[in-house]
Protein backbone atom coordinates (compact mmCIF):
# COMPACT_ATOMS: atom_id res chain seq x y z
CA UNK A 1 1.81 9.22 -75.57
CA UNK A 2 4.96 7.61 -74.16
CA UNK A 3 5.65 10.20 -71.77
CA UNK A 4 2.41 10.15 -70.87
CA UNK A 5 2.81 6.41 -70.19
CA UNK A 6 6.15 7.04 -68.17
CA UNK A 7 4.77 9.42 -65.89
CA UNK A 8 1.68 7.50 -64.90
CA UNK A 9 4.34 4.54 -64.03
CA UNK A 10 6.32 7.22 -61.95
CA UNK A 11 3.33 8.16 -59.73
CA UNK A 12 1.84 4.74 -59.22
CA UNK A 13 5.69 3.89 -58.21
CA UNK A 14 5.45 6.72 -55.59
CA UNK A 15 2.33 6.16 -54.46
CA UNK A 16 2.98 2.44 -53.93
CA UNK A 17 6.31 3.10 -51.84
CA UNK A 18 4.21 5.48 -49.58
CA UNK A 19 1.57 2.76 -48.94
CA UNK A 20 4.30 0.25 -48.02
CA UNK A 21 6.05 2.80 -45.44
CA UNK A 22 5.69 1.64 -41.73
CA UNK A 23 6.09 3.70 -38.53
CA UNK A 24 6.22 2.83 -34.73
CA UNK A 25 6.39 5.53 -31.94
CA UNK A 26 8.84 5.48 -29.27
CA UNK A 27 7.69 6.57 -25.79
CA UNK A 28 9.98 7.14 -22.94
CA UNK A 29 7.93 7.37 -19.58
CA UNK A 30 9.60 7.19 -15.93
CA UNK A 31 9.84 9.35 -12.68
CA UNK A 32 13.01 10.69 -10.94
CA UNK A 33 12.73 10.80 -7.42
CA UNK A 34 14.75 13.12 -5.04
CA UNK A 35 15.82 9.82 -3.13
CA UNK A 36 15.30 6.53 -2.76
CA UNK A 37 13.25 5.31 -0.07
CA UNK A 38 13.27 1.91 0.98
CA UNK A 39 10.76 0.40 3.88
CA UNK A 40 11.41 -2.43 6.02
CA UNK A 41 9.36 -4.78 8.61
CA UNK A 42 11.18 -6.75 11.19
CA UNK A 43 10.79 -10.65 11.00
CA UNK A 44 10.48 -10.10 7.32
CA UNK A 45 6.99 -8.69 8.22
CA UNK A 46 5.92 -12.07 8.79
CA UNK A 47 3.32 -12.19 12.14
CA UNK A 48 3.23 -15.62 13.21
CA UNK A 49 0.61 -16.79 15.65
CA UNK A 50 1.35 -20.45 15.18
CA UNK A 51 -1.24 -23.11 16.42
CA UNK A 52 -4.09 -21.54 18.38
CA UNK A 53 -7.62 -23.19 19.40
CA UNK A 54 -10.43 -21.05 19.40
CA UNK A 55 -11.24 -21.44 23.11
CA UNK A 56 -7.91 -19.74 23.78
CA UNK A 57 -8.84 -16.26 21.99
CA UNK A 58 -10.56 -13.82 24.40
CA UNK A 59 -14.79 -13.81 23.00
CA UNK A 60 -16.13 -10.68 22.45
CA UNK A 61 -19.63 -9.45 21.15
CA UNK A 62 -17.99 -9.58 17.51
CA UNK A 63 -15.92 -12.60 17.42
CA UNK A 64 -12.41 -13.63 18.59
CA UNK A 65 -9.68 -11.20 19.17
CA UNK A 66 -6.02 -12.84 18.22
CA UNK A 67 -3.26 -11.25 20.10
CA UNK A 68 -1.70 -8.33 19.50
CA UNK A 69 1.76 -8.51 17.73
CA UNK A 70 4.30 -5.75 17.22
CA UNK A 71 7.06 -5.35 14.39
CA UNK A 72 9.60 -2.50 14.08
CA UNK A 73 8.76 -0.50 11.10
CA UNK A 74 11.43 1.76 9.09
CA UNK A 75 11.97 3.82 6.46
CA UNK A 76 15.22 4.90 5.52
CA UNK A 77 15.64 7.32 2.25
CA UNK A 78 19.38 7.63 0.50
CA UNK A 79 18.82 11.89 1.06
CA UNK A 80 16.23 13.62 2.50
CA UNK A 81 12.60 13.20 0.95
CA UNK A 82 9.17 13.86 1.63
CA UNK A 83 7.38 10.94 1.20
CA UNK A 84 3.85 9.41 2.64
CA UNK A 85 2.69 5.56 2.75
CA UNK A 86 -0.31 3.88 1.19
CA UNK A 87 -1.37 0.31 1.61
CA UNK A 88 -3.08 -2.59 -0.74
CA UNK A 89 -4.83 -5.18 1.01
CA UNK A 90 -4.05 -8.10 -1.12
CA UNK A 91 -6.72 -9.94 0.81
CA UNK A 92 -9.78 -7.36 0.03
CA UNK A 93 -12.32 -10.16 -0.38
CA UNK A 94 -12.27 -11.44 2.76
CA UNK A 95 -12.27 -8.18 4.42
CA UNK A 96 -15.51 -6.40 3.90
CA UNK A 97 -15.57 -2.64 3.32
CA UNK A 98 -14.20 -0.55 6.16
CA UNK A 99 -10.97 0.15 4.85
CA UNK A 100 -9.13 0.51 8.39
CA UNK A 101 -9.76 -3.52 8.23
CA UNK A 102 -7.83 -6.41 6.26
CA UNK A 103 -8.73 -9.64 5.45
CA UNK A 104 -7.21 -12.83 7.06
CA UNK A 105 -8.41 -15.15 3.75
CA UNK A 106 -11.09 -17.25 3.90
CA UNK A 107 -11.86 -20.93 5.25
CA UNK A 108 -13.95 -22.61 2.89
CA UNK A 109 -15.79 -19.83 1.12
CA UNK A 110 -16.39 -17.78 4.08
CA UNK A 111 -14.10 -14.64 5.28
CA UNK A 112 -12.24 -15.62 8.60
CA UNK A 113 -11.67 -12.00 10.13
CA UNK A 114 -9.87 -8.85 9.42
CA UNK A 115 -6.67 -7.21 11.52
CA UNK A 116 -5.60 -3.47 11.29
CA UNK A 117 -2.20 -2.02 11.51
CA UNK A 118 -1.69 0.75 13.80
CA UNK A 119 1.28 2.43 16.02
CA UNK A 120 1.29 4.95 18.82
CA UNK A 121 2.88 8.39 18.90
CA UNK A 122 5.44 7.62 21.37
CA UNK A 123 7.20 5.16 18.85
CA UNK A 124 7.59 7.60 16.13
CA UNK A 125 11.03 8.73 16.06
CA UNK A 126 12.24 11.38 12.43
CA UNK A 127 15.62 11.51 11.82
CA UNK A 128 15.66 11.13 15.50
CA UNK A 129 13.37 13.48 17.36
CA UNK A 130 10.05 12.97 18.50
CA UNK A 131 7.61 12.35 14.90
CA UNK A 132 3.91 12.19 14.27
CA UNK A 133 1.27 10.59 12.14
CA UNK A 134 -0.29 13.14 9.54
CA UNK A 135 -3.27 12.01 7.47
CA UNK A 136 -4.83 13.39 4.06
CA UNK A 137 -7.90 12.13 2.94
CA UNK A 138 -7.69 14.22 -0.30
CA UNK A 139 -4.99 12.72 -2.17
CA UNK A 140 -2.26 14.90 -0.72
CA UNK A 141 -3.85 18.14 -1.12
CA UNK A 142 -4.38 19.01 2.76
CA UNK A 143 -3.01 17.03 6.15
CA UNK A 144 -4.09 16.59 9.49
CA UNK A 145 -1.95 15.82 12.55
CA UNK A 146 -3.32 12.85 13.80
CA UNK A 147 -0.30 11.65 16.07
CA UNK A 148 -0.89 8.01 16.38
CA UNK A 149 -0.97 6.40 12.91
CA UNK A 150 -3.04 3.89 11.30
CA UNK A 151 -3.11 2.49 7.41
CA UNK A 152 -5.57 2.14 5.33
CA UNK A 153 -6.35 0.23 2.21
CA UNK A 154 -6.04 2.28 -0.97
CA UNK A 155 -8.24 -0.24 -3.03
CA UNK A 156 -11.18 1.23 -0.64
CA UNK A 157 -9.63 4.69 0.30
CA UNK A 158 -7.47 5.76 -3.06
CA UNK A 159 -6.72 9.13 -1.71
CA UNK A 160 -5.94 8.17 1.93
CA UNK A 161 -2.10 9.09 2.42
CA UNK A 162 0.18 8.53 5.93
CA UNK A 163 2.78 10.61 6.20
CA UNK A 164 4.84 12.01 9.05
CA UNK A 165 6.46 15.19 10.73
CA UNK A 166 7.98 16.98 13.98
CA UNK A 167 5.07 19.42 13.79
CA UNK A 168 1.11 19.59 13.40
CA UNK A 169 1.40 22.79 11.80
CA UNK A 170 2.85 21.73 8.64
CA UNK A 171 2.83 18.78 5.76
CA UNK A 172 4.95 15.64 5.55
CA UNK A 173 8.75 16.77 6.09
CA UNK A 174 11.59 15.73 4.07
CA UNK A 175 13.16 13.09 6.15
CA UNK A 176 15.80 10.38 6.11
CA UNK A 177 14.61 7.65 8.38
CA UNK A 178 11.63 6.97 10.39
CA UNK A 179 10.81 4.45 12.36
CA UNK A 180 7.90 3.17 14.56
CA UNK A 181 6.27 0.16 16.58
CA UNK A 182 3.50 -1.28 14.45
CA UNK A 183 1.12 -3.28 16.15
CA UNK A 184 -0.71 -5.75 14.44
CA UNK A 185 -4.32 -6.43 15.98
CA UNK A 186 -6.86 -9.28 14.48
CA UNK A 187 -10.12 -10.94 14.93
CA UNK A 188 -12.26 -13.64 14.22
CA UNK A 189 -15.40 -13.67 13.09
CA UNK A 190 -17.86 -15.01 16.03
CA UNK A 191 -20.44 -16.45 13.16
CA UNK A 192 -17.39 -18.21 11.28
CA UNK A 193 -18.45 -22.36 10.53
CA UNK A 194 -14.93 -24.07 11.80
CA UNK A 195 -14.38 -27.48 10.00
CA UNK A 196 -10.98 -28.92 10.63
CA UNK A 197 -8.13 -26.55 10.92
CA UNK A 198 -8.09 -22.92 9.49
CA UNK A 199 -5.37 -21.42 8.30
CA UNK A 200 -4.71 -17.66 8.44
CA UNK A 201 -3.92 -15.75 4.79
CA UNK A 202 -3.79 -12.26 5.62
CA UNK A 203 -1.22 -10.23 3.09
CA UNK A 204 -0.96 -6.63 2.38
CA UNK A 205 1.46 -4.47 0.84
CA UNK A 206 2.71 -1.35 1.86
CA UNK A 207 3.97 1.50 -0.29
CA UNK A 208 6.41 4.57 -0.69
CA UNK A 209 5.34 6.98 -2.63
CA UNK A 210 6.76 10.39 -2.71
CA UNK A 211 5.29 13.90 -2.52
């Protein structure tokens, strides 16, 4: 009967040490890249239009067309990568739902206009030849030459990529620098209620990722 007594003890001992165990999981996540890639806008990528009435912008059937402003655009990699660009419009309420367009903010409640961002393919230069704009629409899968270049916002088009070669025949290269004239071209709405002054909020951030 004692031993009896003593062995019970011994397994509710056990048992009660196992209940009190605790675990946590370690998880080590990350992703090693070839090279790193970093992009860069002149004039800190700021475009500045200052103060502008409306009766200055040109009218069109649409609304008011702000004046086209260029920054010099680069990428420069630590080794040769292949790489393509995406873009967030961090303004995506105010632009409506063509993703070639982003928003300029709002002025009280109501979306002031939208500007793209767009360059030509005489001001590609890749690692210091003549480059050119290649598009996928598929996430990467396939390209298409498209030789001037335009971005696109990946909250609306998630599997729109830009990337860029010396040839139409194949995919992004692996390159060390490219660089490019972006111009900058805007509008405002023609139905837009102006009250007092407006002020102009368009943002948007533009990525490297790599292939």
């Amino acid at each position: 009967m004692k031993k009896s007594v003593l062995s019970l003890a011994v397994l509710i001992t056990l048992a009660t040490a196992n209940a009190m165990a605790a675990t946590t999981d370690l998880t080590v996540t990350g992703t090693i890249t070839p090279a790193a890639c970093t992009p860069t806008l002149s004039n800190g990528g700021l475009v500045e239009y200052g103060s502008l009435a409306l009766t200055e912008l040109e009218e069109t059937s649409i609304g008011y067309s702000l004046p086209a402003k260029s920054l010099n655009f680069s990428i420069e990699c630590s080794a040769p990568a292949t790489f393509a660009l995406i873009a967030n419009d961090n303004r995506r309420d105010s632009s409506g739902t063509n993703p070639w367009l982003f928003g300029l903010g709002k002025h009280q409640d109501q979306a002031i206009g939208y500007y793209g961002m767009r360059w030509t393919y005489e001001s590609i230069v890749v690692d210091g030849q003549q480059g050119m704009t290649l598009a996928s629409n598929d996430g990467g899968n396939s390209w298409d030459a498209v030789f001037d270049g335009v971005l696109q916002d990946a909250g609306r088009a998630p599997d729109f990529l830009t990337g860029f070669s010396t040839t139409s025949n194949l995919g992004p290269i692996p390159a060390t620098s490219v660089n490019l004239t972006m111009d900058v071209v805007g509008n405002i709405y023609k139905d837009l209620t102006l009250n007092g002054a407006m002020e102009l909020d368009g943002s948007a951030t533009i990525e490297v990722v790599y292939l």
